[in-house]
Protein backbone atom coordinates (compact mmCIF):
# COMPACT_ATOMS: atom_id res chain seq x y z
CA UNK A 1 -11.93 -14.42 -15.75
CA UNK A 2 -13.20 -11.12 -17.11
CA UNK A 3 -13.33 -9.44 -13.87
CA UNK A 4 -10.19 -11.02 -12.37
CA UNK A 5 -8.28 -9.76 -15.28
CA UNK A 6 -9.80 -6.42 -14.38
CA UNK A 7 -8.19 -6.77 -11.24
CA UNK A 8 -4.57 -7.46 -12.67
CA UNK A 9 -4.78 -3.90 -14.47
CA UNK A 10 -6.54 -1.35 -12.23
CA UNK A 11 -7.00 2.25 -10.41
CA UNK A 12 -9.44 4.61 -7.99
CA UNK A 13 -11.75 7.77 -6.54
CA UNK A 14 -12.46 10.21 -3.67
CA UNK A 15 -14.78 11.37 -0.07
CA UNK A 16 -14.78 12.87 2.97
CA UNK A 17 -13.43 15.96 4.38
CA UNK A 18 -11.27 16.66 7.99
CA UNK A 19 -7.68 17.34 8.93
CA UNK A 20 -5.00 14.83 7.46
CA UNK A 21 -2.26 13.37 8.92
CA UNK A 22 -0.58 10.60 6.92
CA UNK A 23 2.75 8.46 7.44
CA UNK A 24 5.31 9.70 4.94
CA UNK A 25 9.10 8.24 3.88
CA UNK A 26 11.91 7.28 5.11
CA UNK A 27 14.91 8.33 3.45
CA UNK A 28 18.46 6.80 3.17
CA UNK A 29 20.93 8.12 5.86
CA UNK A 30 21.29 11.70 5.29
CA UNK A 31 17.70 12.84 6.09
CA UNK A 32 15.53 15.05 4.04
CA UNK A 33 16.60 16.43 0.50
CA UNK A 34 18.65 19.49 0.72
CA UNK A 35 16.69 21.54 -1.08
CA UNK A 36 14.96 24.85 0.09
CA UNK A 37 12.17 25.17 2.44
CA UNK A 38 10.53 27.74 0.38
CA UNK A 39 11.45 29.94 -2.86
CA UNK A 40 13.53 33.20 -2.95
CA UNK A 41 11.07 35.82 -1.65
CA UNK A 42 8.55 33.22 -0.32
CA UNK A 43 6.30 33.95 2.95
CA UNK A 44 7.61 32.64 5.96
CA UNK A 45 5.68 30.17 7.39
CA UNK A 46 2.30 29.92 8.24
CA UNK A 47 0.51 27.08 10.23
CA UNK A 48 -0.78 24.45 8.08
CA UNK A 49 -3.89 24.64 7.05
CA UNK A 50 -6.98 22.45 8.02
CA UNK A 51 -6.92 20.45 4.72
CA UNK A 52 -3.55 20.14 4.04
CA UNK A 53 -2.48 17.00 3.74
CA UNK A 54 0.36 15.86 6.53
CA UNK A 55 1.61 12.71 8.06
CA UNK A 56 4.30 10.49 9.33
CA UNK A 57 5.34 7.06 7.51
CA UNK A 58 7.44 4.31 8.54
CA UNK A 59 10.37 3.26 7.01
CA UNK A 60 14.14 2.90 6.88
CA UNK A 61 13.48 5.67 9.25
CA UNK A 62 10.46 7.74 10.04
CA UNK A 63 9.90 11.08 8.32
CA UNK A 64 7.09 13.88 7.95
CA UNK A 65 5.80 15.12 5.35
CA UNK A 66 3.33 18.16 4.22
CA UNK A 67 1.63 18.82 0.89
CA UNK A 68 1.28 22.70 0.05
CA UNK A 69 0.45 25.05 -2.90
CA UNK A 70 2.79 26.86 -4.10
CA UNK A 71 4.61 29.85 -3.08
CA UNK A 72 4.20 28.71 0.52
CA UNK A 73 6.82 27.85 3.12
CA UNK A 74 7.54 24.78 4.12
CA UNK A 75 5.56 24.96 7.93
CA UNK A 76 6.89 25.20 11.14
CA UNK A 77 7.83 21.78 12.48
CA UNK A 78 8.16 21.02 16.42
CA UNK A 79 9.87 17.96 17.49
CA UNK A 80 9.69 17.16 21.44
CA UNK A 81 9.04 20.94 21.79
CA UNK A 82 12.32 22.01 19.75
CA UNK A 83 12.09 23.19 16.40
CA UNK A 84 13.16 21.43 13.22
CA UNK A 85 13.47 22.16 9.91
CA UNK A 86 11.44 21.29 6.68
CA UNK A 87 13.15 21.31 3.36
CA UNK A 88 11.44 20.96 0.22
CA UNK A 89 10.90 17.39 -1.56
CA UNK A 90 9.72 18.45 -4.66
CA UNK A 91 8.17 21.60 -6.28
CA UNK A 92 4.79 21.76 -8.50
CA UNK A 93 4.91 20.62 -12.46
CA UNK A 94 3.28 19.52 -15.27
CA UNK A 95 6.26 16.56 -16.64
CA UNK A 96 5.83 16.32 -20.07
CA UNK A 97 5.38 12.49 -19.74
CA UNK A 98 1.55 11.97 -20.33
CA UNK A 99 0.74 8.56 -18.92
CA UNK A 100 -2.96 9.30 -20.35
CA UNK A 101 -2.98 9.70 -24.13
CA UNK A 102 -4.91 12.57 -23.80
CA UNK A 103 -3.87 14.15 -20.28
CA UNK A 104 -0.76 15.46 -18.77
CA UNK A 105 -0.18 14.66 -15.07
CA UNK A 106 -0.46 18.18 -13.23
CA UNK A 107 1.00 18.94 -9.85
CA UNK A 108 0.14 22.39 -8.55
CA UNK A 109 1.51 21.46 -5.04
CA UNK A 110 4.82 20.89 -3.52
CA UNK A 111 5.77 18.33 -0.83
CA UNK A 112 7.95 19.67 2.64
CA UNK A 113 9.40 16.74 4.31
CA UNK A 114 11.87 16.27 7.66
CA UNK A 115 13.09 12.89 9.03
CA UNK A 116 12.36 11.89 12.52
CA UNK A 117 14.06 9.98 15.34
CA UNK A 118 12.52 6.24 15.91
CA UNK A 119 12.21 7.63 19.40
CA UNK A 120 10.32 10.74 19.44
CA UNK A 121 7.38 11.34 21.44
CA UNK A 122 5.79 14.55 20.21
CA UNK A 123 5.33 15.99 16.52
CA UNK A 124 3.68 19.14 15.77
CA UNK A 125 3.56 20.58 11.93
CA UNK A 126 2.31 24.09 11.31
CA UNK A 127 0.66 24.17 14.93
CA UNK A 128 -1.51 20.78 14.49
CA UNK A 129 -0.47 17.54 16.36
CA UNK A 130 0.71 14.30 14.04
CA UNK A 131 0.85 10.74 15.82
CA UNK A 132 3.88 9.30 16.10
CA UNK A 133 5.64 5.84 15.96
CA UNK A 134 4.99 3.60 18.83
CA UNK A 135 7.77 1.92 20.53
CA UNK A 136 5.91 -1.30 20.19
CA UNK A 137 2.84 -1.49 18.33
CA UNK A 138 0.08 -3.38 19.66
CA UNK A 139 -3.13 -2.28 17.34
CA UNK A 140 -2.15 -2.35 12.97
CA UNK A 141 -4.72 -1.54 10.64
CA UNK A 142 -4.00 -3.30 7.22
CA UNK A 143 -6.28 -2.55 4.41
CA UNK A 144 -5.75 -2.06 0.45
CA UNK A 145 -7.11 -1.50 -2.99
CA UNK A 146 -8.63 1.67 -1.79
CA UNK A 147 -9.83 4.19 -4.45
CA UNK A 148 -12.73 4.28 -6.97
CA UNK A 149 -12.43 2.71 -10.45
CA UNK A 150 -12.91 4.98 -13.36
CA UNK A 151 -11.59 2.85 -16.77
CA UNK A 152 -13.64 3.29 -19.76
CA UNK A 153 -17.04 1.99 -19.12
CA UNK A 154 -15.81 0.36 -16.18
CA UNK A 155 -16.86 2.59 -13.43
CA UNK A 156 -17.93 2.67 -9.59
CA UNK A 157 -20.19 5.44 -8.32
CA UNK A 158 -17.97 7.36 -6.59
CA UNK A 159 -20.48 9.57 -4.83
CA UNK A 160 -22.48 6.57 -3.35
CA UNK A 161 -21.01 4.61 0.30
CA UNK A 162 -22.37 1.44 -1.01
CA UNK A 163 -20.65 1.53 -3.91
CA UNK A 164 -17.38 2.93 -3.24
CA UNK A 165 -16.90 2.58 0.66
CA UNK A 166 -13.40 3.94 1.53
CA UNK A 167 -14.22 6.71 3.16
CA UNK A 168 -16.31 5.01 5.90
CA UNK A 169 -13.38 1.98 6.08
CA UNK A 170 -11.31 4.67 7.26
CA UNK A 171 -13.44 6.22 9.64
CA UNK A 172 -14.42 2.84 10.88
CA UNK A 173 -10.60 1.89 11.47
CA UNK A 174 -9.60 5.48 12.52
CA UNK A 175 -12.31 4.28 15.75
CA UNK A 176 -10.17 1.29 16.83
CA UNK A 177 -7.46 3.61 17.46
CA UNK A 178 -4.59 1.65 16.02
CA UNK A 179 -0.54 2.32 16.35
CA UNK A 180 0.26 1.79 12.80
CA UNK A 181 -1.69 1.72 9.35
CA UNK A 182 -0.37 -0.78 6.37
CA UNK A 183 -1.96 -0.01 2.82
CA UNK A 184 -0.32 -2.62 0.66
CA UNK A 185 -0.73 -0.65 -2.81
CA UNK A 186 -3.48 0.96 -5.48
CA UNK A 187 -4.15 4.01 -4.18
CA UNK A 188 -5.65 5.58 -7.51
CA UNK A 189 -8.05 4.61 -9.87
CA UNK A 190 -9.48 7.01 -11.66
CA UNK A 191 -7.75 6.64 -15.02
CA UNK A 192 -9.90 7.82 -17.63
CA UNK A 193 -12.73 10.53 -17.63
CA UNK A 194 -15.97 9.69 -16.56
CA UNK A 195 -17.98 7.84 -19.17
CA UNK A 196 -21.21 10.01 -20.42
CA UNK A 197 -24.48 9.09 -18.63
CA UNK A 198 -22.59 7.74 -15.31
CA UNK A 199 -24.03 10.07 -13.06
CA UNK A 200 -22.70 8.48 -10.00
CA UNK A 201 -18.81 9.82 -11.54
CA UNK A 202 -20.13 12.66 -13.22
CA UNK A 203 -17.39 15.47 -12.73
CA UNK A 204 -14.79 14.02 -11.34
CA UNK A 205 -11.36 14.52 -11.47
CA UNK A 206 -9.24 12.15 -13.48
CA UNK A 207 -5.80 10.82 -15.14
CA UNK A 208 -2.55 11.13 -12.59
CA UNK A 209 -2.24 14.21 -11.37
CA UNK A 210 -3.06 15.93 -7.86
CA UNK A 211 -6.45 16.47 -8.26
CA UNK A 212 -6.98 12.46 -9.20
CA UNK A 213 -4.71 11.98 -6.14
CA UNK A 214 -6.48 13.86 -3.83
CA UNK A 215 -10.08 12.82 -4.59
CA UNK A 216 -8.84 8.91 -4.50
CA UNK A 217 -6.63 8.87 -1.29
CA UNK A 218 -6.01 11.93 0.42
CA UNK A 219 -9.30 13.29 1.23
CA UNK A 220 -11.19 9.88 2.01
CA UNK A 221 -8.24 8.85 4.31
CA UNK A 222 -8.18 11.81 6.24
CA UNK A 223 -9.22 10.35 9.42
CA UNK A 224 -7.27 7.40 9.63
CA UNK A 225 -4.01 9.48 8.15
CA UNK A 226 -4.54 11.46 11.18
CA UNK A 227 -5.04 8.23 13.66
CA UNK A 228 -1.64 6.99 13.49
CA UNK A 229 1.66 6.63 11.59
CA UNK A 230 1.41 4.70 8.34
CA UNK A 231 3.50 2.21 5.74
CA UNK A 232 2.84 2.48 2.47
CA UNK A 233 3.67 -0.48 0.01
CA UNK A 234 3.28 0.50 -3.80
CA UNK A 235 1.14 -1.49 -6.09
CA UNK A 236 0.60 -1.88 -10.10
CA UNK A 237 -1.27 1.29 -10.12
CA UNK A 238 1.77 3.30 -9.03
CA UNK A 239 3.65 1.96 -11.74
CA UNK A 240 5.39 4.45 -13.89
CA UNK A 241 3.01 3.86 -16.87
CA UNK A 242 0.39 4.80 -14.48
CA UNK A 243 0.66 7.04 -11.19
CA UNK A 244 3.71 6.48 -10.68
CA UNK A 245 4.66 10.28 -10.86
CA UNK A 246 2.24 11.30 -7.94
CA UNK A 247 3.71 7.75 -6.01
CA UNK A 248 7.42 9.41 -6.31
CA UNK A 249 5.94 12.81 -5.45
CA UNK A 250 3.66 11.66 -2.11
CA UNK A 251 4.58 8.04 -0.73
CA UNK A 252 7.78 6.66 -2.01
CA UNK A 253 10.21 6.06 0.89
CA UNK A 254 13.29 7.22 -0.60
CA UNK A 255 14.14 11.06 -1.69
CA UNK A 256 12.77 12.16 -4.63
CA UNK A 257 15.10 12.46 -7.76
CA UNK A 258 14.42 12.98 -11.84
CA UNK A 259 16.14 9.89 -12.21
CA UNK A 260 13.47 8.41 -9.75
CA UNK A 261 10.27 10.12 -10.87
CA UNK A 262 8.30 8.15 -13.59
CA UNK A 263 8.85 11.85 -15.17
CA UNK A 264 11.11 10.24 -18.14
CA UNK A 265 9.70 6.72 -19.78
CA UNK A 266 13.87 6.31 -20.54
CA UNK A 267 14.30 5.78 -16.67
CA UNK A 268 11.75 3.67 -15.85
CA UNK A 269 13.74 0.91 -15.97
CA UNK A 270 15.24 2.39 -13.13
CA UNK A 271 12.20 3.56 -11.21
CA UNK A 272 9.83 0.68 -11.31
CA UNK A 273 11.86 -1.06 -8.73
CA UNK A 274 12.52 -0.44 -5.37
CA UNK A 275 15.00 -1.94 -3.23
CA UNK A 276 13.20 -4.08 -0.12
CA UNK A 277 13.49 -2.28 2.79
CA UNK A 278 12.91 -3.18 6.67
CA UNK A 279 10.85 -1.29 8.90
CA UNK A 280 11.18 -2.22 12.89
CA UNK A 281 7.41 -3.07 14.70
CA UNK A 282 8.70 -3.28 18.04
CA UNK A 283 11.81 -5.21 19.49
CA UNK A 284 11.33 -7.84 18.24
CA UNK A 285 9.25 -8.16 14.45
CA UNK A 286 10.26 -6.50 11.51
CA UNK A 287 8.21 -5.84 8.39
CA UNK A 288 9.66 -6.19 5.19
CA UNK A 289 8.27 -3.82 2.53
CA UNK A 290 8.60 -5.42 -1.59
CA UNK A 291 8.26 -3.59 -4.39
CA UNK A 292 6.35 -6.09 -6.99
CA UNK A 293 4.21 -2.94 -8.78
CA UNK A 294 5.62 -4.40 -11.95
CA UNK A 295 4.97 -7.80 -10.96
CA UNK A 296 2.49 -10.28 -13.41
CA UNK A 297 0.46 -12.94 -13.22
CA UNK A 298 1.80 -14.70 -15.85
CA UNK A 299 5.87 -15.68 -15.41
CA UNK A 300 8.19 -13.20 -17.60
CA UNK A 301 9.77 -15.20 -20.68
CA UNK A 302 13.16 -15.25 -20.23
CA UNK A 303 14.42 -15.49 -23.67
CA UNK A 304 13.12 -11.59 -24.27
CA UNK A 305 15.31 -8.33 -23.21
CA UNK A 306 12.21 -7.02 -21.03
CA UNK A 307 11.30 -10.45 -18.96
CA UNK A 308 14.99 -10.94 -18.73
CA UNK A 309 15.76 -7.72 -16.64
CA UNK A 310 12.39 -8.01 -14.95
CA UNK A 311 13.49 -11.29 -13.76
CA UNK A 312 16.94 -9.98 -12.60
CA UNK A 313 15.13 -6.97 -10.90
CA UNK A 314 13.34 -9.62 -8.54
CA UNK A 315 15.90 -11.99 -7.72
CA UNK A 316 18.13 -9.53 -6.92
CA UNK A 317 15.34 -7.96 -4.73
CA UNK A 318 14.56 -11.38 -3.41
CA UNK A 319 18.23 -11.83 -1.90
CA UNK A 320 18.20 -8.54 -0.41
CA UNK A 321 14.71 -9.96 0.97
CA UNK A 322 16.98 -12.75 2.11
CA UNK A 323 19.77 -10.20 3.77
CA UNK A 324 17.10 -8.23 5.74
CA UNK A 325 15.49 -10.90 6.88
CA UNK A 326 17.85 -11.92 10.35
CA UNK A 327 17.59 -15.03 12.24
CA UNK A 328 17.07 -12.84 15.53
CA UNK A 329 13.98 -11.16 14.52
CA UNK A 330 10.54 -12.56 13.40
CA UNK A 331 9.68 -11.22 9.77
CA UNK A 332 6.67 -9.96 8.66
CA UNK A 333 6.62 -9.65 4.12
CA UNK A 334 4.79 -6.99 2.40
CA UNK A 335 4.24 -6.72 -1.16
CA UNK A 336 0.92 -5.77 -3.38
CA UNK A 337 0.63 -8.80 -5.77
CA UNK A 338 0.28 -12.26 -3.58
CA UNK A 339 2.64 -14.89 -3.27
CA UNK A 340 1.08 -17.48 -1.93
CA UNK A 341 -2.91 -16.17 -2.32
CA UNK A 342 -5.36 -16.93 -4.79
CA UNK A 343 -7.65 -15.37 -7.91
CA UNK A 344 -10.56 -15.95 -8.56
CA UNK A 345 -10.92 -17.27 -12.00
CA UNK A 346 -14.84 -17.09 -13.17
CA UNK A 347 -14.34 -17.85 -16.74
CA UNK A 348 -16.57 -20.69 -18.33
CA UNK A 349 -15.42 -23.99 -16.75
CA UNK A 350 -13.41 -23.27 -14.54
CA UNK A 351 -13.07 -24.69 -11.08
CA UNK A 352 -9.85 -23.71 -9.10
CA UNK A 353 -8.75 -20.28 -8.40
CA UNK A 354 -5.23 -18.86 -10.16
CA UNK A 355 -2.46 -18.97 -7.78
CA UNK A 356 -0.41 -17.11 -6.41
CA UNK A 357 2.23 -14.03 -8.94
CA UNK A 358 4.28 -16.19 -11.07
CA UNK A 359 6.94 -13.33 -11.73
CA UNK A 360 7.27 -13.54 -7.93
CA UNK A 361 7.02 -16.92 -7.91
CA UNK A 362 10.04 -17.67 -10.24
CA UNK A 363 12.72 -15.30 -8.29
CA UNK A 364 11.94 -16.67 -5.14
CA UNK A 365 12.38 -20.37 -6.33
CA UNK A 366 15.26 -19.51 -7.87
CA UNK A 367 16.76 -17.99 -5.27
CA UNK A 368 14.64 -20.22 -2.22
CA UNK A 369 13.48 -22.92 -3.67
CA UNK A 370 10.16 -24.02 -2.61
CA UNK A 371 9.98 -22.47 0.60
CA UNK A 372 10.28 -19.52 -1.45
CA UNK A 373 10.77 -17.17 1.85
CA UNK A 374 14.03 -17.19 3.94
CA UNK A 375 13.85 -18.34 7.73
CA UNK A 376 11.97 -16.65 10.39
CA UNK A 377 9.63 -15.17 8.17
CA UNK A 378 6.08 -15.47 10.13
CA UNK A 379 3.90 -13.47 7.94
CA UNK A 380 3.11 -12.29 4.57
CA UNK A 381 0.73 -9.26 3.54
CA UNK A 382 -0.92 -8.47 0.31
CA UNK A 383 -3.39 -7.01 -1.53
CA UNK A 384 -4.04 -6.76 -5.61
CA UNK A 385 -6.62 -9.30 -5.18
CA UNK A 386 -9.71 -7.65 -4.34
CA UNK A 387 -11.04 -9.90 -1.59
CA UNK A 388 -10.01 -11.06 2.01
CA UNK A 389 -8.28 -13.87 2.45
CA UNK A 390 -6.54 -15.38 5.42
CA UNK A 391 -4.61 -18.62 4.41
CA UNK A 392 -2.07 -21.45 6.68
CA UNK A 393 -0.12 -23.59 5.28
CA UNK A 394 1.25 -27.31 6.68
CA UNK A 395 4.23 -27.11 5.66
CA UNK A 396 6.09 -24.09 7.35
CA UNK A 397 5.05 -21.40 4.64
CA UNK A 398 4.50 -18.13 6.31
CA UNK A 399 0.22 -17.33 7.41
CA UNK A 400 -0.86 -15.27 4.48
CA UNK A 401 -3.35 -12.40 4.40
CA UNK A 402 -4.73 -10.80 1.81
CA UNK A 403 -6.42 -7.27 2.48
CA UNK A 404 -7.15 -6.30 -0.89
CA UNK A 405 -10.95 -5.23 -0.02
CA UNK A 406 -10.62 -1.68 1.24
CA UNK A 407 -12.99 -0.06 -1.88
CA UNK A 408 -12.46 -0.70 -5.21
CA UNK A 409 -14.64 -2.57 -7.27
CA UNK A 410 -14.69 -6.55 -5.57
CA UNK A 411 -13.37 -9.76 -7.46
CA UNK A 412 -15.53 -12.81 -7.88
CA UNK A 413 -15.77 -15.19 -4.98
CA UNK A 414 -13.38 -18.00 -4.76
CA UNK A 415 -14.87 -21.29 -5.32
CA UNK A 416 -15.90 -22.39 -2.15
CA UNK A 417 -15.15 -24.95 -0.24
CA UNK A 418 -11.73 -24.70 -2.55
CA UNK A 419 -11.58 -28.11 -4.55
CA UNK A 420 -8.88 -30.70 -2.66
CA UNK A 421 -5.52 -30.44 -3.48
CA UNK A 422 -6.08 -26.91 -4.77
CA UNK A 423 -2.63 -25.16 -3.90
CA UNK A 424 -1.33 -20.95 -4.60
CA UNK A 425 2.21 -22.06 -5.64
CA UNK A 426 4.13 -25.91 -6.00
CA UNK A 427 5.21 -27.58 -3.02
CA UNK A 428 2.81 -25.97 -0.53
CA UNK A 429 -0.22 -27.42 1.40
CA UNK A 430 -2.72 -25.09 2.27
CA UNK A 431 -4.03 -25.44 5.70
CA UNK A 432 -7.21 -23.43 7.39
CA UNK A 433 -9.04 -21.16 5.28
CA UNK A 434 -11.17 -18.22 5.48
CA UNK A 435 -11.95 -15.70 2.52
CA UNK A 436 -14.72 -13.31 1.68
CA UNK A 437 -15.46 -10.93 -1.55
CA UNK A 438 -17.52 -8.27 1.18
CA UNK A 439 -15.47 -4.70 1.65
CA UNK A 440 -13.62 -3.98 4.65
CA UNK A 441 -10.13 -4.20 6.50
CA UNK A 442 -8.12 -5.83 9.23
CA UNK A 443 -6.93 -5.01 13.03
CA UNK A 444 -3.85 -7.55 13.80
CA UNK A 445 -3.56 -7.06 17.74
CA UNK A 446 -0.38 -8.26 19.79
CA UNK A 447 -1.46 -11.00 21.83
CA UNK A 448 2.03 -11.14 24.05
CA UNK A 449 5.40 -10.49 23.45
CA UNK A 450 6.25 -14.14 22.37
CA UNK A 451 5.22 -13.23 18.55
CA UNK A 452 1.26 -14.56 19.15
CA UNK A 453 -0.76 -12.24 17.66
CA UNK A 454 -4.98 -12.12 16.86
CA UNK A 455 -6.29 -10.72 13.72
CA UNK A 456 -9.90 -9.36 13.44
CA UNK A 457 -11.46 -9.33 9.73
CA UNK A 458 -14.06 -6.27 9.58
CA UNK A 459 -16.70 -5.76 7.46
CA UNK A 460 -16.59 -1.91 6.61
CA UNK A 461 -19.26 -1.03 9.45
CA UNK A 462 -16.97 -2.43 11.81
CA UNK A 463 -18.85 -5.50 12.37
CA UNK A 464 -16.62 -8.74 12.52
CA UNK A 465 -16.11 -11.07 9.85
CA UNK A 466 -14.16 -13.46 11.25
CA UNK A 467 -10.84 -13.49 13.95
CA UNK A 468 -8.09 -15.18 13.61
CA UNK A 469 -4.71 -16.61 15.60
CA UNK A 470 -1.91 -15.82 14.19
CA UNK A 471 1.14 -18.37 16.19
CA UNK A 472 4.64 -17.40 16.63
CA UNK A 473 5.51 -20.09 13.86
CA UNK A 474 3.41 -18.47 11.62
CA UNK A 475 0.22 -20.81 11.66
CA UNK A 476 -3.29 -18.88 11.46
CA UNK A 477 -6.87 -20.34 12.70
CA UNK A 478 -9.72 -18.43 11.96
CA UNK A 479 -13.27 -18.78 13.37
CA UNK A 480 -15.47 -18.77 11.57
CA UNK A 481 -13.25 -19.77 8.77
CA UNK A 482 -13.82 -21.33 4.90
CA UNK A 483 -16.55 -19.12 2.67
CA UNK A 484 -17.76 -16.16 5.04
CA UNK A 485 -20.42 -14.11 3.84
């Protein structure tokens, strides 16, 4: 169990170089904060620069966003060939809140962002060309669990391909030229300085601030934030206790606000929970992004304060789950920590994987029972787990796929074959199988417009592990399936 309950507590590293384009957040109705572009007496603006990060992201609605140093302007932005203003998201800062003991989180950038119509066809920020949202997506990337561990003595070369592969999973899924990208969660992992001796992390950057940020995600992604508009769902790493500061800054799909920072431990009772929200996929799927980042493995006791409120916090999520999901749309669920996936569990005796969250598990019975999603709901997406998994279920459960593989350090293997009767969550039958502990990602590719769609698993060269049929009733059938290597 050692290194699966490595895998319950985690974060990342960087690579690569290129121009950036990611998919940034949606706001509420409204649009964009309403703060200034740029300071009193700032430049006007400048075309972005080669390395500046920039990208669209799919949510509630989509929206654009830039990440500058400071003292410049927000850039020119050019929607359908009319111009559109930028305003500022938030400005540089060191918060006071030190989620390392020994290391303030510093921000020496700021973040310009503008929402977009679902129906635009051309974005252009600071004079460089961003993708933008197809009408209905045919090619998703999914992937996960994507920077390089530095904990303690618990450490990944960071410098080395083999050892930390992100950057070439992005480049690799950049190639298959997909609509839409869907990390679900852990973006950073490099925690803690580099331990003495570890030459393969030797000078890095570390704790939660920018530069941490931008050698885990930012600069490895590069490529595939420039291929196409992303979602991003937030995992245990973007916690508050953790990076959630830089996760409010850069990827959270609602405007920023102190009160919705992670910059004040008083408020994160507040901030570690975001309200489910619904992005479209085409006409007629929906995915529906959770928030479980401070989701465990073990169920919250209900007779404290803290596991009482955390409870609350997910049933209430759960029925708003419940609200979004409508009975004349397929659903698609998103959230980091599995609900019905496995861990593997390699302490001394054991012989069945852990299921699937229990702190998820609870809400949703409580508020589902044991079908534990509402109707319609065809698909579920997850990562937190660092393997691949692709699991259907006989009894009407949604396919479940587990991406959780994209380059941080891998989990154990689950037992394989999986011992009979062995089950993620009561009151569900599990049905074909196919799982792997090797890096890589997935390409889900419509197969028509009656919800049938094929998912390819990829090894991180872009050689196939194994494809799968997804049904519109949400079964899956992989070949080959079981163990893969």
């Amino acid at each position: 169990m050692t290194r699966l309950r490595s895998s319950f507590r985690r974060n990342a590293l960087p690579g690569g170089a290129l121009l950036l384009a990611l998919a940034g957040c949606a706001h509420a109705p409204g649009g964009a904060s309403t703060a200034p572009s740029a300071a009193p007496g700032a430049a006007a603006p400048q075309p972005l620069a080669a390395d500046a990060p920039a990208w669209v992201e799919l949510g509630p609605a989509p929206l654009v966003r830039a990440i500058l140093p400071d003292g410049e302007a927000c850039p020119p932005l050019s929607v359908d060939d009319r111009p559109q203003p930028m305003a500022r998201r938030v400005g540089t800062g060191t918060p006071a809140r030190r989620p390392s003991s020994t290391k303030a989180a510093d921000f020496p950038v700021q973040v310009c962002e503008a929402t977009l119509a679902p129906d635009v066809r051309a974005v252009r920020l600071g004079g460089r060309a961003l993708p933008v949202p197809a009408a209905e997506p045919r090619r998703i990337v999914v992937l996960g669990d994507t920077g390089c561990r530095i904990k303690g003595d618990f450490t990944q070369d960071c410098a080395s391909p083999d050892s930390w592969p992100f950057a070439q999973v992005a480049r690799t899924a950049a190639a298959l030229q997909p609509d839409v990208v869907i990390h679900v969660g852990d973006y950073h992992y490099r925690e803690t300085p580099c331990p003495a001796g570890h030459a393969g992390c030797a000078d890095s950057p570390w704790g939660y601030g920018w530069d941490a940020w931008s050698a885990d995600f930012f600069v490895p992604a590069r490529p595939l934030l420039a291929a196409a508009p992303w979602i991003f769902v937030r995992g245990n790493h973007e916690e508050c206790a953790r990076a959630g500061q830089g996760w409010f800054r850069f990827l959270a799909p609602e405007p920023w606000t102190p009160r919705r920072s992670c910059d004040a431990p008083a408020d994160d009772g507040e901030a570690d929970y975001t309200p489910p929200y619904a992005v479209p996929l085409g006409a007629t799927t929906q995915l529906v992004v959770f928030d479980s980042a401070h989701a465990g493995y073990r169920k919250p006791d209900l007779s404290t304060p803290a596991g009482a409120a955390l409870h609350a916090h997910y049933v209430a999520d759960v029925r708003a789950m419940d609200a979004l999901a409508s009975p004349g749309r397929r659903s698609w669920f998103a959230s980091h920590h599995p609900v019905l996936g496995f861990a593997p569990d390699d302490s001394p005796g054991a012989t069945r994987p852990y299921p699937g969250t229990a702190a998820l598990l609870q809400a949703m019975n409580e508020v589902n029972g044991e079908v534990y999603f509402p109707p319609g709901m065809q698909l579920a997406l997850h990562g937190h787990v660092h393997l691949f998994q692709a699991l259907s279920f006989l009894d009407g459960h949604p396919a479940t796929l587990v991406a959780g593989n994209g380059g941080d350090v891998l989990d154990a293997p689950l037992p394989a074959p999986l011992p009979p009767g062995t089950t993620p969550a009561p009151g569900v039958r599990l049905g074909d199988t196919a799982f792997s502990n090797g890096f890589g990602f997935l390409l889900m590719e419509r197969a028509d417009d009656a919800g049938r769609w094929t998912v390819t698993a990829f090894r991180r060269d872009g050689s196939e592990l194994t494809h799968c049929a997804l049904s519109a009733d949400g079964q899956l059938a992989c070949v080959p399936h079981g163990a893969l290597p």
